[in-house]
Protein backbone atom coordinates (compact mmCIF):
# COMPACT_ATOMS: atom_id res chain seq x y z
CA UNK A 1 45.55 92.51 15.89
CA UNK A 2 45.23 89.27 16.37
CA UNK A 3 41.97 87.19 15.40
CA UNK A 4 39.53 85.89 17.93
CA UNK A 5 39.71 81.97 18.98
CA UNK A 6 36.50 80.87 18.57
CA UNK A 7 36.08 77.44 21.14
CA UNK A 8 32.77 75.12 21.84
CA UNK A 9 32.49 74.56 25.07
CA UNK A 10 29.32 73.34 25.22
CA UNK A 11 30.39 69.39 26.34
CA UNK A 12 32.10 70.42 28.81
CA UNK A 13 30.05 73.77 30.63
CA UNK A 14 26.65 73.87 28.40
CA UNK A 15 28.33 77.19 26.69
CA UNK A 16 27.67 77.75 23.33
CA UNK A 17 30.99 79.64 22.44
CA UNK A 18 33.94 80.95 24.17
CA UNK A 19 36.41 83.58 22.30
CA UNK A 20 39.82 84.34 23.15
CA UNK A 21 40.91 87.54 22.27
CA UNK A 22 43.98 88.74 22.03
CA UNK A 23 45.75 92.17 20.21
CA UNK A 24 49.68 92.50 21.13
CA UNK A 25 49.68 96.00 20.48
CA UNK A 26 47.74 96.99 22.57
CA UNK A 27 48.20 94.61 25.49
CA UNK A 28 44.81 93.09 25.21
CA UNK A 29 43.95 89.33 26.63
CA UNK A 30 40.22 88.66 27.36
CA UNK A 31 37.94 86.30 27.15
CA UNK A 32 34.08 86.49 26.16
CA UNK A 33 31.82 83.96 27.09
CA UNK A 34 28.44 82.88 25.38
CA UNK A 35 26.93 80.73 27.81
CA UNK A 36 23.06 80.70 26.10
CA UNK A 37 21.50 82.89 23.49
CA UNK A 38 18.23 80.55 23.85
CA UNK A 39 16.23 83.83 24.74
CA UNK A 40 18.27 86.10 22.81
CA UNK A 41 21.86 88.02 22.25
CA UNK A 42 23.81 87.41 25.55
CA UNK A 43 24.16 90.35 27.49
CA UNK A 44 26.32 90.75 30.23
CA UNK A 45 29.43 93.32 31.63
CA UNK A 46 32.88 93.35 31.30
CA UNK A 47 35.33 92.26 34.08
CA UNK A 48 38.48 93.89 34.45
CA UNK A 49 40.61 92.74 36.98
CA UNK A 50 44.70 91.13 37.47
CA UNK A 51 43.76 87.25 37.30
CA UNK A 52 46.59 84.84 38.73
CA UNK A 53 46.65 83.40 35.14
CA UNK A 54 44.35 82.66 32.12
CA UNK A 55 42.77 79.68 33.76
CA UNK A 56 41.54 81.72 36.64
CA UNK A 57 40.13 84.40 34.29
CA UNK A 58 38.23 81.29 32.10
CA UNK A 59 37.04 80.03 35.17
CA UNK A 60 35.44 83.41 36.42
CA UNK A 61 34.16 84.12 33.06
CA UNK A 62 32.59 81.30 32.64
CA UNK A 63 30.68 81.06 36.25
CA UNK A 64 30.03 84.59 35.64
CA UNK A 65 28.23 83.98 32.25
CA UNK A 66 26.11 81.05 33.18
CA UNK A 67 25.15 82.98 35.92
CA UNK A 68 23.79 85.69 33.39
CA UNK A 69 21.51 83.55 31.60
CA UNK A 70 19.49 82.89 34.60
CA UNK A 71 19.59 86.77 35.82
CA UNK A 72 18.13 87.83 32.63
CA UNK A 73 15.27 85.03 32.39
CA UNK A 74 14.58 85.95 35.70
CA UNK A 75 14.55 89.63 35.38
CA UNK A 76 12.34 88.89 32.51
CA UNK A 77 14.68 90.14 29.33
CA UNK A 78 14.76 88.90 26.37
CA UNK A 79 18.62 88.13 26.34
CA UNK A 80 20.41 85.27 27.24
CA UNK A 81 23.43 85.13 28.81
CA UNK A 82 27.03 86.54 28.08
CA UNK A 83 30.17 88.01 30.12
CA UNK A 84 33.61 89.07 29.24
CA UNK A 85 36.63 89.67 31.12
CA UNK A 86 39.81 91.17 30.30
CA UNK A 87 43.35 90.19 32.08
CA UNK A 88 45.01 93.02 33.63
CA UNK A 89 45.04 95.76 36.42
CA UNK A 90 42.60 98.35 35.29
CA UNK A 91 44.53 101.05 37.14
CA UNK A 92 47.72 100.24 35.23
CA UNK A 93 46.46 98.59 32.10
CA UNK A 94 43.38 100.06 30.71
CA UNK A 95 44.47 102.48 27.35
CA UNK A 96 42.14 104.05 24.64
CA UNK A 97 43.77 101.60 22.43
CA UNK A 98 43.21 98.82 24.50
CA UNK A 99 39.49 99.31 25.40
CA UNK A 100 39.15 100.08 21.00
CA UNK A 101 41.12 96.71 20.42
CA UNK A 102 38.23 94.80 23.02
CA UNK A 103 35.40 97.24 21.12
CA UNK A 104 36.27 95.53 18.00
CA UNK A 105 36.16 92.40 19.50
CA UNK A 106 32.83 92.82 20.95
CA UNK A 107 31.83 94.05 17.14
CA UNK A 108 33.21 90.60 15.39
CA UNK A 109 30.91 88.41 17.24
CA UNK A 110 27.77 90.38 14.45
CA UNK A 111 25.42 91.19 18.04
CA UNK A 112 25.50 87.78 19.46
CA UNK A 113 27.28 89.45 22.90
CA UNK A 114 26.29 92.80 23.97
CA UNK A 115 28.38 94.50 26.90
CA UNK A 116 28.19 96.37 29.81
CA UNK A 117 30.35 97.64 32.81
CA UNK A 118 31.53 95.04 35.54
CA UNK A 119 33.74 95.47 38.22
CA UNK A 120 36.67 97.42 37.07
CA UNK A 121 34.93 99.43 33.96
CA UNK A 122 33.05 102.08 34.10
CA UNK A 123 30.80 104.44 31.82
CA UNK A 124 33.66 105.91 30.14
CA UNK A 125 35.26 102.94 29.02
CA UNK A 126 31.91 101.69 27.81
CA UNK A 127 31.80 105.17 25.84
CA UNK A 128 35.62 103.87 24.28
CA UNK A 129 34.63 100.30 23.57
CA UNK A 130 31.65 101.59 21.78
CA UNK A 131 33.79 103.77 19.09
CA UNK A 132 34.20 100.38 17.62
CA UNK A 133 31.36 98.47 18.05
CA UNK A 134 27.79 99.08 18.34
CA UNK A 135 27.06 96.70 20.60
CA UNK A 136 27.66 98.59 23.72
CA UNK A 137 25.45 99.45 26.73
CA UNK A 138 26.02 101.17 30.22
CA UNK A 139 27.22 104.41 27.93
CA UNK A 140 26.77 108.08 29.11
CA UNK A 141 23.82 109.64 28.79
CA UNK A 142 26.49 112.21 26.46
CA UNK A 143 26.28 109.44 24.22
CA UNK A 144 22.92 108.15 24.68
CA UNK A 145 23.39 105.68 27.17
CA UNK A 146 21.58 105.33 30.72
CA UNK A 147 25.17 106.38 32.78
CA UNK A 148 25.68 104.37 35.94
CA UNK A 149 24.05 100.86 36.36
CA UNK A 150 24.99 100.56 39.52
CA UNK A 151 22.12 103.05 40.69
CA UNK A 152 19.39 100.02 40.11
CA UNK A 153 21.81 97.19 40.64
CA UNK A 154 21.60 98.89 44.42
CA UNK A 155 17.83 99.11 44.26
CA UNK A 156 17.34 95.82 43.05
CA UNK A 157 19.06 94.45 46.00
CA UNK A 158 17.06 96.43 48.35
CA UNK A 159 14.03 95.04 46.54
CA UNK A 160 15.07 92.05 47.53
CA UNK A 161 15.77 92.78 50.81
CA UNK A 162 12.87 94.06 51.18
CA UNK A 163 10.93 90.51 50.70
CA UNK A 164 13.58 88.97 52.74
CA UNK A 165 12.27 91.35 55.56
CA UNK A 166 8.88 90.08 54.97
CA UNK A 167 10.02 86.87 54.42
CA UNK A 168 11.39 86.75 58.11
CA UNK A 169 10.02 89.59 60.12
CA UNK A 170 6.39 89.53 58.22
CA UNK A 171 7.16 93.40 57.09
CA UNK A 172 8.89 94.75 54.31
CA UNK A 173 10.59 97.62 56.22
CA UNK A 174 14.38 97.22 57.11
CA UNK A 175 13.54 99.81 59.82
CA UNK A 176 15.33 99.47 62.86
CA UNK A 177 17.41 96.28 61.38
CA UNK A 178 21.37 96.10 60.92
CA UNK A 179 22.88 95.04 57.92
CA UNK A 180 26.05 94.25 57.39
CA UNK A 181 28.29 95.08 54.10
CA UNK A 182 31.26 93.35 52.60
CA UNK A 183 32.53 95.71 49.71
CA UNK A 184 31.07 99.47 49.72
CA UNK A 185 32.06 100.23 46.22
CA UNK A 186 29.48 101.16 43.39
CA UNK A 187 26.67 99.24 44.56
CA UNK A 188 27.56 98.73 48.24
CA UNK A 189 27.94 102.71 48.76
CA UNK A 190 24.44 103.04 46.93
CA UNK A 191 23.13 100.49 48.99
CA UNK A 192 24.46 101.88 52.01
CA UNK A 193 22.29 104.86 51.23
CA UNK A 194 19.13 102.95 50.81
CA UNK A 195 19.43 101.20 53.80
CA UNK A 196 19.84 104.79 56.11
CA UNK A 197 17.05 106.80 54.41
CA UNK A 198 15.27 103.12 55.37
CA UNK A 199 16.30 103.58 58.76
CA UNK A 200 18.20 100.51 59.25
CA UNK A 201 21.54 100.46 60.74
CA UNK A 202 24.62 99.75 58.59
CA UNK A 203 28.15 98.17 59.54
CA UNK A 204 30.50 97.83 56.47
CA UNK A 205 33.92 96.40 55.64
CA UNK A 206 36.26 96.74 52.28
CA UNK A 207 39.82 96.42 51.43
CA UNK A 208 40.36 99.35 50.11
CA UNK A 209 40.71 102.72 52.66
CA UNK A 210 39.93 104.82 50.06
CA UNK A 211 36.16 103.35 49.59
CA UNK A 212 35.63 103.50 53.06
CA UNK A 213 37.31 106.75 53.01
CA UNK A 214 34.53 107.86 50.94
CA UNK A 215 32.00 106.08 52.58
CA UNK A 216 32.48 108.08 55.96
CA UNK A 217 32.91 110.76 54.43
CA UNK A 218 29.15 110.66 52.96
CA UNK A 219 27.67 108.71 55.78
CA UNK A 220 29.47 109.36 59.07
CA UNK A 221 27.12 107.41 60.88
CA UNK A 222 27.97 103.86 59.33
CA UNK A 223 30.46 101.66 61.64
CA UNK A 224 33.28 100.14 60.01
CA UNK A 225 35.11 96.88 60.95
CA UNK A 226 38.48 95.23 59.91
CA UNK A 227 36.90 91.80 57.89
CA UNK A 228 34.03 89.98 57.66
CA UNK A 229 34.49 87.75 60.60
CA UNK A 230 34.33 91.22 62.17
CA UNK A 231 31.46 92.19 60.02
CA UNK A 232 29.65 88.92 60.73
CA UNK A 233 29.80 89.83 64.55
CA UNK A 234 28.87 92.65 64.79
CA UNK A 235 25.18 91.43 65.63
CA UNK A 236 23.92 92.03 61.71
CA UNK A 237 20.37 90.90 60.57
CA UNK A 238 21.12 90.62 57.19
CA UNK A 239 24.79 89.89 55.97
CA UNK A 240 25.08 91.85 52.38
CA UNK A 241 28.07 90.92 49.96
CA UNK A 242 28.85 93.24 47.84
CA UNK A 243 32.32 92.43 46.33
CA UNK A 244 33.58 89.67 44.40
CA UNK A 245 32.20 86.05 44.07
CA UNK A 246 32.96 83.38 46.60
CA UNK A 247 31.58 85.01 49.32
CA UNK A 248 29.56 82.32 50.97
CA UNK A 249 31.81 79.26 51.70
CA UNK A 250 32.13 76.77 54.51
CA UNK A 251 33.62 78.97 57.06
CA UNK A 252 31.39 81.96 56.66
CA UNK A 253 28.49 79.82 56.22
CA UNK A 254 29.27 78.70 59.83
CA UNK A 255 29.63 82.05 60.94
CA UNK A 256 26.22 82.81 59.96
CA UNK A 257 24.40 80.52 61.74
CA UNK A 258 26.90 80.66 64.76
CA UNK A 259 26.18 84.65 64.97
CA UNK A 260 22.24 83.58 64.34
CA UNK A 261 22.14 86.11 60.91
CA UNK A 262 19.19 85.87 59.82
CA UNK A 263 19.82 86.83 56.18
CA UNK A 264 21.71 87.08 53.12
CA UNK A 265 20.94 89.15 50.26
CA UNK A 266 23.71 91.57 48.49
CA UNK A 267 24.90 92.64 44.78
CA UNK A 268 28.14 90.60 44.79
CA UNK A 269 27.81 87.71 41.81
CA UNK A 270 27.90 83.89 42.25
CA UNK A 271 28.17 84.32 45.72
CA UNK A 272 28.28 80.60 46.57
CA UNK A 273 31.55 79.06 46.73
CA UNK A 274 30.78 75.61 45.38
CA UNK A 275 27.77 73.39 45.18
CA UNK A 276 26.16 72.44 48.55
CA UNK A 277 26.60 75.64 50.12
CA UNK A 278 23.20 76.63 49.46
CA UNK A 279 21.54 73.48 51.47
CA UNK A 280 24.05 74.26 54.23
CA UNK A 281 22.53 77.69 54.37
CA UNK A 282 19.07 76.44 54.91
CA UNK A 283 19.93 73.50 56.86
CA UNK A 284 21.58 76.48 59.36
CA UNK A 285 17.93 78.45 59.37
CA UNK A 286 19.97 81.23 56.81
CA UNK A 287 17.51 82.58 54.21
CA UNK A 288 19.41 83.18 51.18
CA UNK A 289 17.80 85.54 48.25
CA UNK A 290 19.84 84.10 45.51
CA UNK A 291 22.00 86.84 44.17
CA UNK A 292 21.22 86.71 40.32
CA UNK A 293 17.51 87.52 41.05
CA UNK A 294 18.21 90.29 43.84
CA UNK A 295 21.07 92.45 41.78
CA UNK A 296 19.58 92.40 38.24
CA UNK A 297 18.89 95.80 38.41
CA UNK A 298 21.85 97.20 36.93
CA UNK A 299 21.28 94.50 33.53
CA UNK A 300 17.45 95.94 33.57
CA UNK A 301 18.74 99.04 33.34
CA UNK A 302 21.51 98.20 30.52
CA UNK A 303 19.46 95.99 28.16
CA UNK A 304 16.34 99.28 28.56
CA UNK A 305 19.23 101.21 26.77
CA UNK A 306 18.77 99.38 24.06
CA UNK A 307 14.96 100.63 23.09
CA UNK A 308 15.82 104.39 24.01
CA UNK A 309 16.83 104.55 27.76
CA UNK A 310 13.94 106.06 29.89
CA UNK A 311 15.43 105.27 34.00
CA UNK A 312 11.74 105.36 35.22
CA UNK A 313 10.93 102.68 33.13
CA UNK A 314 13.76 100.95 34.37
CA UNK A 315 13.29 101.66 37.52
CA UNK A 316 9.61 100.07 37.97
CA UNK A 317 10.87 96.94 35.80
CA UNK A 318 13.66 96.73 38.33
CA UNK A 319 10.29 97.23 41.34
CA UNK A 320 9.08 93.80 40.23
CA UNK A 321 12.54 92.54 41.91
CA UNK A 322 10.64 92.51 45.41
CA UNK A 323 7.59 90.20 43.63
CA UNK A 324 10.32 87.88 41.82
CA UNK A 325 12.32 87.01 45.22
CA UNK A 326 9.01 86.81 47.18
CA UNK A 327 7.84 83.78 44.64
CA UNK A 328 11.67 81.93 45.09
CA UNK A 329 10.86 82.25 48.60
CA UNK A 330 7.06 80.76 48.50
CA UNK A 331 8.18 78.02 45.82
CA UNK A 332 10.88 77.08 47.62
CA UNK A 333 8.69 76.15 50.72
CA UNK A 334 5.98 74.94 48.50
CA UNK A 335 8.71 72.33 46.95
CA UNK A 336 10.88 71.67 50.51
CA UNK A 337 14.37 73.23 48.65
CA UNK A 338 16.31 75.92 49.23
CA UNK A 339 15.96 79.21 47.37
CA UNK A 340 18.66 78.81 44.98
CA UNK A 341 17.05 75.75 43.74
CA UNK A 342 14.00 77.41 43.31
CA UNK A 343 15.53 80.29 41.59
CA UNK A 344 17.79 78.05 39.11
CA UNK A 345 14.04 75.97 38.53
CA UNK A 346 12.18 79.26 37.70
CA UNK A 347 14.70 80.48 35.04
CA UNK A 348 14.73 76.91 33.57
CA UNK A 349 11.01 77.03 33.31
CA UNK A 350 11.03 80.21 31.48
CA UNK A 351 13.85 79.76 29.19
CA UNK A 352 12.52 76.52 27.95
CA UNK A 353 8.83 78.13 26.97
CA UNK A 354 10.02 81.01 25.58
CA UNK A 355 13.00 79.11 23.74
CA UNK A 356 10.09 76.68 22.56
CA UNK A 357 8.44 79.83 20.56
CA UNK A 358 11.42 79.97 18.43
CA UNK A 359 10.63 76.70 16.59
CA UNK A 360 7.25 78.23 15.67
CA UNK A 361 7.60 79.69 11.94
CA UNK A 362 6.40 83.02 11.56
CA UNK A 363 6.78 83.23 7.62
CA UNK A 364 8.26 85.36 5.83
């Protein structure tokens, strides 16, 4: 095995530490990512997934990071922010001995990172990883752990969905409303759910047949369209991406407003493609709940592992969701920006008091 590159960022991306890892044996290449442990250990999942090359895979993991230290100040955990990712195509790639290689990994860094799934890992591997390291989360409940995170990662969103509704409509029901979804995977499937028992209306899109295979087969009732332009026109309320980052760019920003969607609020993270999109958003009368806030649910769940998993505790942490995005909203009028801004100021407020503490000696 090869030892873990230790680089400091921080000049360059405000990260504290970024490790290479790599183990030939096994095939392993990933990269962890310690963007801030101002409120504690980072905590974040692990992304497997075929990047184009190494810089793609640094890039990702270190958006995806950052993006965790403002989730978990928001969600009101006492971690700060972490993510890994390892190189590869899960279904071709992923071995016992490569998911024990990353475990050991995870182990060197002495608790500073603590791990969960992402897209492309799942309970099972978390279960492998943590034969060699003990700091693991999103395990089976076989093995102590609180199973599938995507279960709250879904409820969060609809949380937050929920105070868009309000936010726009003046009620918190999604009754009667059509929402469009771009990935039906863990959380979009979940979601999907949600939404019906709601009684909203749901039109979905994925690239892969087999998800939406699945997804008709549990809820015939759902529509299902070829893209998102498709999905974007087919007269949705509240656009919902559930897949990978990037989501909201130029083009589908003008979509939105051209097909007068009111909303957007789904699971998928850093959903904006580059800096500006989210004053384009309000500038075109979109509401945006920023997507760190509304799909924390599944880290709630994760870090409540940690202290001896109990889901309904989890479950009413991951409630307070709703009140979170309702106070972006109200601050963001209150200070004339858009929601994002808001969100990003929040977190920054609450990192810096609690980080503050932390100079305060406690003796001994």
């Amino acid at each position: 095995m090869t030892k873990a590159s230790p680089l400091v960022f921080g000049r360059h991306t405000g990260h504290e530490q970024v490790v290479f890892c790599h183990d030939a044996g096994s095939g392993l290449r990933a990269i962890i990512a310690l963007h801030s442990t101002a409120l504690g250990p980072g905590l974040g999942g692990t992304r497997f997934y075929p990047y184009e090359s190494e810089d793609a895979a640094l890039e990702d993991v270190l958006h995806l990071s950052r993006g965790m230290t403002y989730k978990n100040a928001l969600a009101g955990l006492d971690h700060g922010g972490g993510k890994a990712v390892i190189i590869g195509d899960p279904e071709l790639d992923k071995t016992e001995t490569l998911l024990r290689a990353y475990g050991r990994f995870v182990q060197s860094l002495g608790g500073r990172y603590i791990t969960a799934c992402d897209v492309g890992t799942y309970v099972a591997d978390m279960d492998v990883v943590a034969r060699e390291s003990r700091w693991v989360t999103g395990r089976s409940p076989a093995e102590g752990g609180a199973g599938d995170s995507s279960v709250l990662t879904a409820f969060g969103v609809f949380q937050g969905m929920r105070a868009v509704a309000e936010r726009v409509w003046g009620t918190t029901s999604l009754a009667g409303r059509r929402v469009g979804i771009a990935g039906v995977g863990k959380v979009g499937s979940k979601l999907t759910g949600l939404l019906l028992d709601e009684g909203a209306s749901v039109v979905v899109t994925d690239v892969s047949e087999h998800a939406l295979e699945q997804l008709r087969a549990a809820h015939p009732q759902v529509d299902v369209v070829d893209d998102t332009t498709a999905l974007l026109g087919a007269g949705v309320d509240v656009y919902a991406p559930c897949a990978l980052g990037g989501a909201l760019d130029d083009d589908t920003t003008a979509l939105l407003a051209q097909h007068r969607v009111a909303a957007v609020c789904g699971g998928a993270n850093n959903q904006l493609a580059h800096a500006g999109i989210e004053k384009s958003l309000d500038d075109a009368g979109v509401l945006y709940a920023p997507d760190y806030v509304v799909n924390s649910g599944g880290v709630i769940q994760v870090a409540d592992e940690l202290h001896g998993f109990s889901f309904d505790r989890a479950k009413a942490k991951a409630t307070k969701i709703f009140d979170t995005t309702r106070e972006i909203f109200q601050l963001a009028a209150d200070d004339g920006v858009p929601p994002a801004v808001a969100a990003d100021r929040l977190a920054e407020r609450r990192i810096a008091a609690v980080s503050r503490l932390r100079d305060v000696y406690l003796g001994g």
